[in-house]
Each structure stands twice: as C-alpha cells, then as structure tokens.
PDB file of N, CA and C in Angstrom:
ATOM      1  N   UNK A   1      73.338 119.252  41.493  1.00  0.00           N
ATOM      2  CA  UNK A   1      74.521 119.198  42.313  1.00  0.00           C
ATOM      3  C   UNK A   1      75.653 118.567  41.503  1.00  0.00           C
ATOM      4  N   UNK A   2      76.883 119.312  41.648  1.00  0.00           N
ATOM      5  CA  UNK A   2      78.441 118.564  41.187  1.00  0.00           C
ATOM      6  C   UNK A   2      79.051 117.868  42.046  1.00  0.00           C
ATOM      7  N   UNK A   3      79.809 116.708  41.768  1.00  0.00           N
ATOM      8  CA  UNK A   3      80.590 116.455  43.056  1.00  0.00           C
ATOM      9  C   UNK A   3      81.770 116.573  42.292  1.00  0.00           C
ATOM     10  N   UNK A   4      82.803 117.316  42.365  1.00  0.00           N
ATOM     11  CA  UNK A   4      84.162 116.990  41.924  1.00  0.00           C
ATOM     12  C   UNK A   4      85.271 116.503  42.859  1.00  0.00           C
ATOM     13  N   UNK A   5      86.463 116.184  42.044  1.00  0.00           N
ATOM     14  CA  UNK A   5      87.503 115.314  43.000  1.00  0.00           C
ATOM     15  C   UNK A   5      88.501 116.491  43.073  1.00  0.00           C
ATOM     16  N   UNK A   6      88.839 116.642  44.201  1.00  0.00           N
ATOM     17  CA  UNK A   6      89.983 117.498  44.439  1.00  0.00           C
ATOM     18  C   UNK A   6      91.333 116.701  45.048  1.00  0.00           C
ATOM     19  N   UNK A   7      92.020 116.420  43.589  1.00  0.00           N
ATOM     20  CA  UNK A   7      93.665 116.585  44.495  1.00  0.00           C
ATOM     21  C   UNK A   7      94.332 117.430  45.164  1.00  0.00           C
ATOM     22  N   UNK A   8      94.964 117.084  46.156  1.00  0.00           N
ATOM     23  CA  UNK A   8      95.632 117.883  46.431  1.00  0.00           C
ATOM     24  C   UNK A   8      96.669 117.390  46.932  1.00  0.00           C
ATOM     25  N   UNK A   9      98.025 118.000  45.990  1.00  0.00           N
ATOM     26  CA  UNK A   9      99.699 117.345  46.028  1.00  0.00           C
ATOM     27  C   UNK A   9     100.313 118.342  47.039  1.00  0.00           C
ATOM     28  N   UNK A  10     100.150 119.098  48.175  1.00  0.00           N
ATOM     29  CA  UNK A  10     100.951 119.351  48.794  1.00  0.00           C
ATOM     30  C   UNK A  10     101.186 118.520  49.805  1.00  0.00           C
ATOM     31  N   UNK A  11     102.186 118.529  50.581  1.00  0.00           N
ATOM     32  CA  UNK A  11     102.179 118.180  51.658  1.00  0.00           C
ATOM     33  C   UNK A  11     102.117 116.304  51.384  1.00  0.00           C
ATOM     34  N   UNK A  12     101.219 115.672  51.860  1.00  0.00           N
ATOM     35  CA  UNK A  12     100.383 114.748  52.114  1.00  0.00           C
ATOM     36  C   UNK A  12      99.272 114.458  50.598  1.00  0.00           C
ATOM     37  N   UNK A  13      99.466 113.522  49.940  1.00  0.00           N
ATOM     38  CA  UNK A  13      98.544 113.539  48.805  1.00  0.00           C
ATOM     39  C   UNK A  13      97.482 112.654  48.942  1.00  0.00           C
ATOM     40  N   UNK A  14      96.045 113.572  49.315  1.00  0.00           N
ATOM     41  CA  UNK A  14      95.015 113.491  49.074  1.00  0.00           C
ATOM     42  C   UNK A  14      93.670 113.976  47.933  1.00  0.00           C
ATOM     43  N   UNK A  15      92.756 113.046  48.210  1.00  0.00           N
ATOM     44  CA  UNK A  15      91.639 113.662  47.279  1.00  0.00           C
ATOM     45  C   UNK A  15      90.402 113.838  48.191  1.00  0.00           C
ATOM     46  N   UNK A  16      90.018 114.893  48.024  1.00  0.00           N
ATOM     47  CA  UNK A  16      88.299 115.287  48.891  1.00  0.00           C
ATOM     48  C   UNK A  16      87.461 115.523  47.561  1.00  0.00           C
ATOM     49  N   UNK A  17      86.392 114.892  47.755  1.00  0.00           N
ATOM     50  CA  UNK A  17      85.031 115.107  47.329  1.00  0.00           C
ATOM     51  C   UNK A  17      84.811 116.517  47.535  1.00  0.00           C
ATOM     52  N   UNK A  18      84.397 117.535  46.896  1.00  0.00           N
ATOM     53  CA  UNK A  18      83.693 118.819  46.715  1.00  0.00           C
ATOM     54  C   UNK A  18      82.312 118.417  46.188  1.00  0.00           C
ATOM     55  N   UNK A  19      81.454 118.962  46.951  1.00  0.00           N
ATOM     56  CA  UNK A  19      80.044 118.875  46.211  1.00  0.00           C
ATOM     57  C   UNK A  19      79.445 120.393  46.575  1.00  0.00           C
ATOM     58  N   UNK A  20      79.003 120.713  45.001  1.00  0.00           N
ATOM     59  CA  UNK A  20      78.777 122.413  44.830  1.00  0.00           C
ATOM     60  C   UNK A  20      77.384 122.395  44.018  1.00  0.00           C
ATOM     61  N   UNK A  21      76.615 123.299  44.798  1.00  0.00           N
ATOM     62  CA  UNK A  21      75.043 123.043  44.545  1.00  0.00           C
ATOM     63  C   UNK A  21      74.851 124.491  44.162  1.00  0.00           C
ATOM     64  N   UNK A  22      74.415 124.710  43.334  1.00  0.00           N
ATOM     65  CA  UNK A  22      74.091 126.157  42.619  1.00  0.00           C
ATOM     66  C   UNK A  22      72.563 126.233  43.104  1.00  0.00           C
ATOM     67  N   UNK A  23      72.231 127.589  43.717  1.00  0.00           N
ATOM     68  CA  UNK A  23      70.669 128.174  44.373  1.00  0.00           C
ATOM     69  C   UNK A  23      70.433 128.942  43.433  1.00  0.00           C
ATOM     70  N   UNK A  24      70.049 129.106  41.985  1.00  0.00           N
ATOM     71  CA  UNK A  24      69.930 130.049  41.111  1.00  0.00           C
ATOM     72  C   UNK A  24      68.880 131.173  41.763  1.00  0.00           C
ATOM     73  N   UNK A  25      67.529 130.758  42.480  1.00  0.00           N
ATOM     74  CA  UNK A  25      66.953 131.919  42.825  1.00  0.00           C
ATOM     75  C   UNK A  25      67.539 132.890  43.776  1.00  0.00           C
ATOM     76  N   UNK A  26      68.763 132.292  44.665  1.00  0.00           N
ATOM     77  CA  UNK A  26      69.139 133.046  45.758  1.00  0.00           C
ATOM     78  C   UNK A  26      70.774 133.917  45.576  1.00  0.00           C
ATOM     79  N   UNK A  27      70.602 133.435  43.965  1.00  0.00           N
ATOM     80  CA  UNK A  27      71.934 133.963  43.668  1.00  0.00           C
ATOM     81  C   UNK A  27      73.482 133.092  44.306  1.00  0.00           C
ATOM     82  N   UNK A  28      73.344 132.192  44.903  1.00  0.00           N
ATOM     83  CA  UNK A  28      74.159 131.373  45.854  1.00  0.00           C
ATOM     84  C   UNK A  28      74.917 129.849  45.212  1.00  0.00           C
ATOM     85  N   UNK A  29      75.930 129.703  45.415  1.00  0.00           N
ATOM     86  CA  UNK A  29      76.598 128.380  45.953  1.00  0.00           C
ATOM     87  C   UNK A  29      76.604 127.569  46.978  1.00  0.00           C
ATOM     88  N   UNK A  30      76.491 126.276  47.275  1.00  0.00           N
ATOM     89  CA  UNK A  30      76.785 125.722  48.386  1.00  0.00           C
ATOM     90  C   UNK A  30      77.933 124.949  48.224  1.00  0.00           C
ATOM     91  N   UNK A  31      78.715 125.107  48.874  1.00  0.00           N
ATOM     92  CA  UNK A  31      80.376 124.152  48.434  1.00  0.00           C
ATOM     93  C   UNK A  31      80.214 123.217  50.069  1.00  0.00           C
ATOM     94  N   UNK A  32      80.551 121.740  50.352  1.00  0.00           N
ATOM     95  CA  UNK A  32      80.189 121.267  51.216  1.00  0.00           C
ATOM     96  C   UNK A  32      81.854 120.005  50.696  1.00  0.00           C
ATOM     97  N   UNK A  33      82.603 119.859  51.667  1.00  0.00           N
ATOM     98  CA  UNK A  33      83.786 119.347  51.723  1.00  0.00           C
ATOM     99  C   UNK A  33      83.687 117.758  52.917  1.00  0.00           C
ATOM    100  N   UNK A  34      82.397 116.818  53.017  1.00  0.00           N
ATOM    101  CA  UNK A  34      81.998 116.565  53.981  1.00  0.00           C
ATOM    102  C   UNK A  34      83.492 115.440  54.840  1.00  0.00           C
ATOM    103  N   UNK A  35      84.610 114.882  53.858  1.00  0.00           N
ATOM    104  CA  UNK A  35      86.024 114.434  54.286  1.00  0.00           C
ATOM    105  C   UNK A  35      86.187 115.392  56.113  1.00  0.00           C
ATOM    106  N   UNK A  36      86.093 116.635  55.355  1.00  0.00           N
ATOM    107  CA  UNK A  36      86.749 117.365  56.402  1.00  0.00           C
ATOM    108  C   UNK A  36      85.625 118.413  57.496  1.00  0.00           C
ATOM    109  N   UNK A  37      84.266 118.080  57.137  1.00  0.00           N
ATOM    110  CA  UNK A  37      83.155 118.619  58.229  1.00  0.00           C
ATOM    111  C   UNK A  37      83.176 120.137  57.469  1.00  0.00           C
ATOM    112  N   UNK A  38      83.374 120.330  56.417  1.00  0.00           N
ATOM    113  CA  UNK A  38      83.329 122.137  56.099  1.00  0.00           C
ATOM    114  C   UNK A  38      82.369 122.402  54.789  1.00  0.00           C
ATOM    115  N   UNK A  39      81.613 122.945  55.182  1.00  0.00           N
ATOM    116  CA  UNK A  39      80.855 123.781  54.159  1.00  0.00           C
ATOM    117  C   UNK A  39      80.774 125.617  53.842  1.00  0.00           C
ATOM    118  N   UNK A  40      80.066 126.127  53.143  1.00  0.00           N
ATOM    119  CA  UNK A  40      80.002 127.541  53.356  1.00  0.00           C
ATOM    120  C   UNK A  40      78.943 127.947  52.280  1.00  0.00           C
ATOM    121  N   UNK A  41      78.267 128.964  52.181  1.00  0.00           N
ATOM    122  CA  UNK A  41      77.624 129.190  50.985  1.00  0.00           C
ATOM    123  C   UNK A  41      78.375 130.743  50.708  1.00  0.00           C
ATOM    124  N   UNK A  42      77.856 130.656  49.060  1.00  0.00           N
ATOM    125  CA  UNK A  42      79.043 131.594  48.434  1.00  0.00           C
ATOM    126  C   UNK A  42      78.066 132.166  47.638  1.00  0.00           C
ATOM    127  N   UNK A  43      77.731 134.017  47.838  1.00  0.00           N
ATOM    128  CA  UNK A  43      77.486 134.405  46.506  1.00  0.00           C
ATOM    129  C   UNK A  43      78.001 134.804  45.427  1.00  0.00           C
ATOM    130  N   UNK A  44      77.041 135.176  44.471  1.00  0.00           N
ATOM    131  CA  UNK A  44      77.371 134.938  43.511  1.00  0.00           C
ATOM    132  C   UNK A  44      78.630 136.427  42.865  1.00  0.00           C
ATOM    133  N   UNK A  45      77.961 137.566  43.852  1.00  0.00           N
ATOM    134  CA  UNK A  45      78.843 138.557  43.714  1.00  0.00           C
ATOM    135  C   UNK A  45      79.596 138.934  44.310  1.00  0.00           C
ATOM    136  N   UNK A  46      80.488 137.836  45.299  1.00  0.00           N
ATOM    137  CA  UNK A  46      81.194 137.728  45.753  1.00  0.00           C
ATOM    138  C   UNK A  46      83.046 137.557  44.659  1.00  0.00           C
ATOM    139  N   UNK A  47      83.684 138.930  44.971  1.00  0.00           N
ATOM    140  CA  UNK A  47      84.895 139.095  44.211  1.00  0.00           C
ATOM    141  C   UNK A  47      85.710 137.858  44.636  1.00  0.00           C
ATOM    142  N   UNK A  48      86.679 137.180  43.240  1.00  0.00           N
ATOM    143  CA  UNK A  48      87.531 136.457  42.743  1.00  0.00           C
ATOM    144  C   UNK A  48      88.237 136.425  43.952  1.00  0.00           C
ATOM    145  N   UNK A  49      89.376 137.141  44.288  1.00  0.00           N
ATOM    146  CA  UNK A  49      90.538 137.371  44.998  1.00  0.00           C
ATOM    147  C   UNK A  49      89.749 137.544  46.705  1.00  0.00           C
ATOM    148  N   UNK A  50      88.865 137.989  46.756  1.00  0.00           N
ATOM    149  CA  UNK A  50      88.466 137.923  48.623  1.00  0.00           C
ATOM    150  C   UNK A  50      88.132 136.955  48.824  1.00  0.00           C
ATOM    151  N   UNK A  51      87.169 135.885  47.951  1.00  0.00           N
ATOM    152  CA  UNK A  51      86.838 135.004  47.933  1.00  0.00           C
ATOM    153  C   UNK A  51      87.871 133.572  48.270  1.00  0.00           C
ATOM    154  N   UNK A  52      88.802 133.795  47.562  1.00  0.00           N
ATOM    155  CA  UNK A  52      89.746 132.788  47.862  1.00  0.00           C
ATOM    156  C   UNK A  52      90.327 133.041  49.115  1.00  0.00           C
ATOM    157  N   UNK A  53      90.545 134.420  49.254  1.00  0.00           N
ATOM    158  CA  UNK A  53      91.336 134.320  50.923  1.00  0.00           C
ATOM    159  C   UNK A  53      90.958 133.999  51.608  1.00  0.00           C
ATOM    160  N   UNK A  54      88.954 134.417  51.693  1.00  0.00           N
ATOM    161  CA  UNK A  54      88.350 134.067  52.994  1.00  0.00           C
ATOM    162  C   UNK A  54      88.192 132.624  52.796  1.00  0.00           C
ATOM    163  N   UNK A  55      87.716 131.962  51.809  1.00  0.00           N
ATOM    164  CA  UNK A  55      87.506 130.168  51.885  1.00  0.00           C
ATOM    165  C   UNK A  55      89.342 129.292  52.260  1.00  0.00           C
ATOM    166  N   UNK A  56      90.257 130.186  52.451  1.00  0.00           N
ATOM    167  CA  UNK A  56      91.231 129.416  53.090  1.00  0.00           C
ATOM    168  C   UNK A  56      91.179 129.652  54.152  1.00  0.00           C
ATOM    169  N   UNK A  57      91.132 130.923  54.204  1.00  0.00           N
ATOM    170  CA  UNK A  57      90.912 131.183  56.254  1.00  0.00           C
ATOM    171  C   UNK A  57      90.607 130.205  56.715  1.00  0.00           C
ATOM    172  N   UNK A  58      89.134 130.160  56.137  1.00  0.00           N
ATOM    173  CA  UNK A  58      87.880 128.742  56.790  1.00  0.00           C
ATOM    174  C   UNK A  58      88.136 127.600  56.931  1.00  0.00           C
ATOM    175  N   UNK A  59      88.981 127.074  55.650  1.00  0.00           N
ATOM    176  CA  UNK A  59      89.608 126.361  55.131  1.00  0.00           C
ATOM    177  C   UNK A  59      91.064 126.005  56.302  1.00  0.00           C
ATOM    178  N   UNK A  60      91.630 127.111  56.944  1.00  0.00           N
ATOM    179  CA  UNK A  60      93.042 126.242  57.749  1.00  0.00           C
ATOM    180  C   UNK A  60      91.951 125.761  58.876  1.00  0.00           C
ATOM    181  N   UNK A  61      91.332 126.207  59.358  1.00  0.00           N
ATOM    182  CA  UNK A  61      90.669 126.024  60.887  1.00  0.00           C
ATOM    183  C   UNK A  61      90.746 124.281  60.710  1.00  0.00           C
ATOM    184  N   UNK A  62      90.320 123.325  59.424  1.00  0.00           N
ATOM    185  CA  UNK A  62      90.447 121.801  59.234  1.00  0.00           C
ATOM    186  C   UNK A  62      91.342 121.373  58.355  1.00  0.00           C
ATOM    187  N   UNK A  63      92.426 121.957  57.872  1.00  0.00           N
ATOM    188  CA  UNK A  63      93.421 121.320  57.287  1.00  0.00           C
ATOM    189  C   UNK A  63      94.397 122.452  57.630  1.00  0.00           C
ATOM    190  N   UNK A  64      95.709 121.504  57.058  1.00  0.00           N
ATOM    191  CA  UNK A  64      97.222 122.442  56.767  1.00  0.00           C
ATOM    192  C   UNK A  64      96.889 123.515  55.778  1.00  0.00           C
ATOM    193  N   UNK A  65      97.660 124.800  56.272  1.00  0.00           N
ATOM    194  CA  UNK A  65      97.546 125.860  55.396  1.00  0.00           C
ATOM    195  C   UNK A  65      98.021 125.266  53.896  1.00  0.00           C
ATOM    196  N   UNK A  66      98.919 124.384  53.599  1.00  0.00           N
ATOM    197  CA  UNK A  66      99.120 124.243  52.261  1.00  0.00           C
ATOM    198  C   UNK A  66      97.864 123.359  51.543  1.00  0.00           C
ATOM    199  N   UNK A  67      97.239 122.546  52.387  1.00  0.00           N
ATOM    200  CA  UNK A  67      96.223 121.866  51.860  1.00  0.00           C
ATOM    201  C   UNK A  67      95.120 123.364  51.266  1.00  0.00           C
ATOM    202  N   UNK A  68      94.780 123.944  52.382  1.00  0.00           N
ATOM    203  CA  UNK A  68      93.859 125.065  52.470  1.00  0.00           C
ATOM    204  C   UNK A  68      94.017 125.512  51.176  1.00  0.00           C
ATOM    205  N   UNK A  69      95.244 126.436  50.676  1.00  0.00           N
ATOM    206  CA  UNK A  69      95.286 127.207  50.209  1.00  0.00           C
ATOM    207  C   UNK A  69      95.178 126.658  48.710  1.00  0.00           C
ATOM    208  N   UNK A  70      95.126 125.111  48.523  1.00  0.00           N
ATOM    209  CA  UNK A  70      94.996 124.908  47.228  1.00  0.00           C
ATOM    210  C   UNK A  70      93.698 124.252  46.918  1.00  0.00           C
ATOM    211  N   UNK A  71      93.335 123.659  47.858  1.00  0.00           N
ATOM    212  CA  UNK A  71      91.566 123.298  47.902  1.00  0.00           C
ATOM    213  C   UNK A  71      90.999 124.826  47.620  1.00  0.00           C
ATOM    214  N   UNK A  72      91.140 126.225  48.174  1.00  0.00           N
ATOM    215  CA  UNK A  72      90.686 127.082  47.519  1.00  0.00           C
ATOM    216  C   UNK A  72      90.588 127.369  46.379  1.00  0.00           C
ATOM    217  N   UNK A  73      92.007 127.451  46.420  1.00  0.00           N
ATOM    218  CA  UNK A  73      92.070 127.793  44.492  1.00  0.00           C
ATOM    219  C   UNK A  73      91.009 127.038  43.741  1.00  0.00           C
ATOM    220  N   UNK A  74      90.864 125.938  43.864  1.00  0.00           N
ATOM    221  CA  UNK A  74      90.561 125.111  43.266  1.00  0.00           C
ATOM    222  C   UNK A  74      88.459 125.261  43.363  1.00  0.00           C
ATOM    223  N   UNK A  75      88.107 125.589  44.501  1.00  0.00           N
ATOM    224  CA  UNK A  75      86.842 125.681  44.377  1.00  0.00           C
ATOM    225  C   UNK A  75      86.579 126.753  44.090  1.00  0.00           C
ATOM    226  N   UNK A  76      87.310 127.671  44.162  1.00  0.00           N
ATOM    227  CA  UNK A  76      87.048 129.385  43.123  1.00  0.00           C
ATOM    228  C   UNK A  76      86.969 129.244  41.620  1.00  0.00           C
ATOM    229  N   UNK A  77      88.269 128.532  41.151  1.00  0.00           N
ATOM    230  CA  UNK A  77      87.598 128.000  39.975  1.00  0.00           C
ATOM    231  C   UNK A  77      86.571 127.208  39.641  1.00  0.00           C
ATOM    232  N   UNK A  78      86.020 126.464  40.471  1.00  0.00           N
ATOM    233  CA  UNK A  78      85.165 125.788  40.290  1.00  0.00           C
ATOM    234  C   UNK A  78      83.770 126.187  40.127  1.00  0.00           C
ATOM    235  N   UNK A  79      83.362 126.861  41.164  1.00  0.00           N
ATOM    236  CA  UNK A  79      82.620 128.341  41.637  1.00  0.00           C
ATOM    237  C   UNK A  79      82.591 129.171  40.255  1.00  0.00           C
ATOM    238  N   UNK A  80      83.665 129.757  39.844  1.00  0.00           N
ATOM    239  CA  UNK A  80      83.446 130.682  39.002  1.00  0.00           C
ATOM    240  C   UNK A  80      83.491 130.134  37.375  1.00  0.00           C
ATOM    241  N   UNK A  81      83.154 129.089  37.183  1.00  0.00           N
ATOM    242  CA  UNK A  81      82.827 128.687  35.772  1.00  0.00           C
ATOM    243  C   UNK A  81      81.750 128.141  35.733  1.00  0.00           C
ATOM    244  N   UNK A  82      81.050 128.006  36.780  1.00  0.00           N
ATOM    245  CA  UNK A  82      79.193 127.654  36.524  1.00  0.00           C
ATOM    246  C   UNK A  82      78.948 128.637  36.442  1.00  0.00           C
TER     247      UNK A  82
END
C-alpha cells in the first residue's frame, strides 16, 4: 500500500491522505480518500480520460467541484505510474 499527500490549492488549501493498494491478481486499484469517506476500485484497463471524469463525478458528491477535479487529476496520475 501507498499513502500519498494530496494538495490541493483551489479554493480552500488542503491536504488528503490518498492510500492506493494495487490487487495485482485482480488486475485492480484501490484508491481510499478516508478525510472525506470515499473510496473506489479502479481497473487496470480502465482509459486515462474516462477515468478521470468518472473519479470526479464521485469525487463532487464529497467535495467542491474544484477540489474534485484536481484530487482526480492527481490520482490518475498516481494510478497510472504504478
């Protein structure tokens, strides 16, 4: 398991804990945001660009869309370099 720190300068400047658990047999991610009660699991062949839209979607339901949309970014990259 990773835990990384996510800033995030919009709005309101905070940092959330990301903790991202790689399932190598199941092909899977687990990204778990526990600040804000949100998790999701992510595969692995899951495309770049849908990926980010849908984890903000998920993502406004517990924060501001500007928070959302950059905590995504940010765990797509994160996601996609393990």
């Amino acid at each position: 398991m990773k835990i990384r720190k996510a800033h995030i300068t919009s709005s309101q400047q905070k940092t959330y804990n990301v903790y991202l658990h790689e399932n190598k047999k199941e092909y899977k991610t687990l990204v778990a945001v526990p600040d804000i009660e949100w998790s999701i699991s992510i595969a692995y062949e899951d495309e770049k660009r849908q990926l980010e839209q849908s984890l903000e979607h998920s993502l406004m339901e517990r924060v501001e869309t500007d928070e959302a949309s950059e905590l995504a970014q940010k765990i797509v990259h994160w996601v996609t370099e393990m």
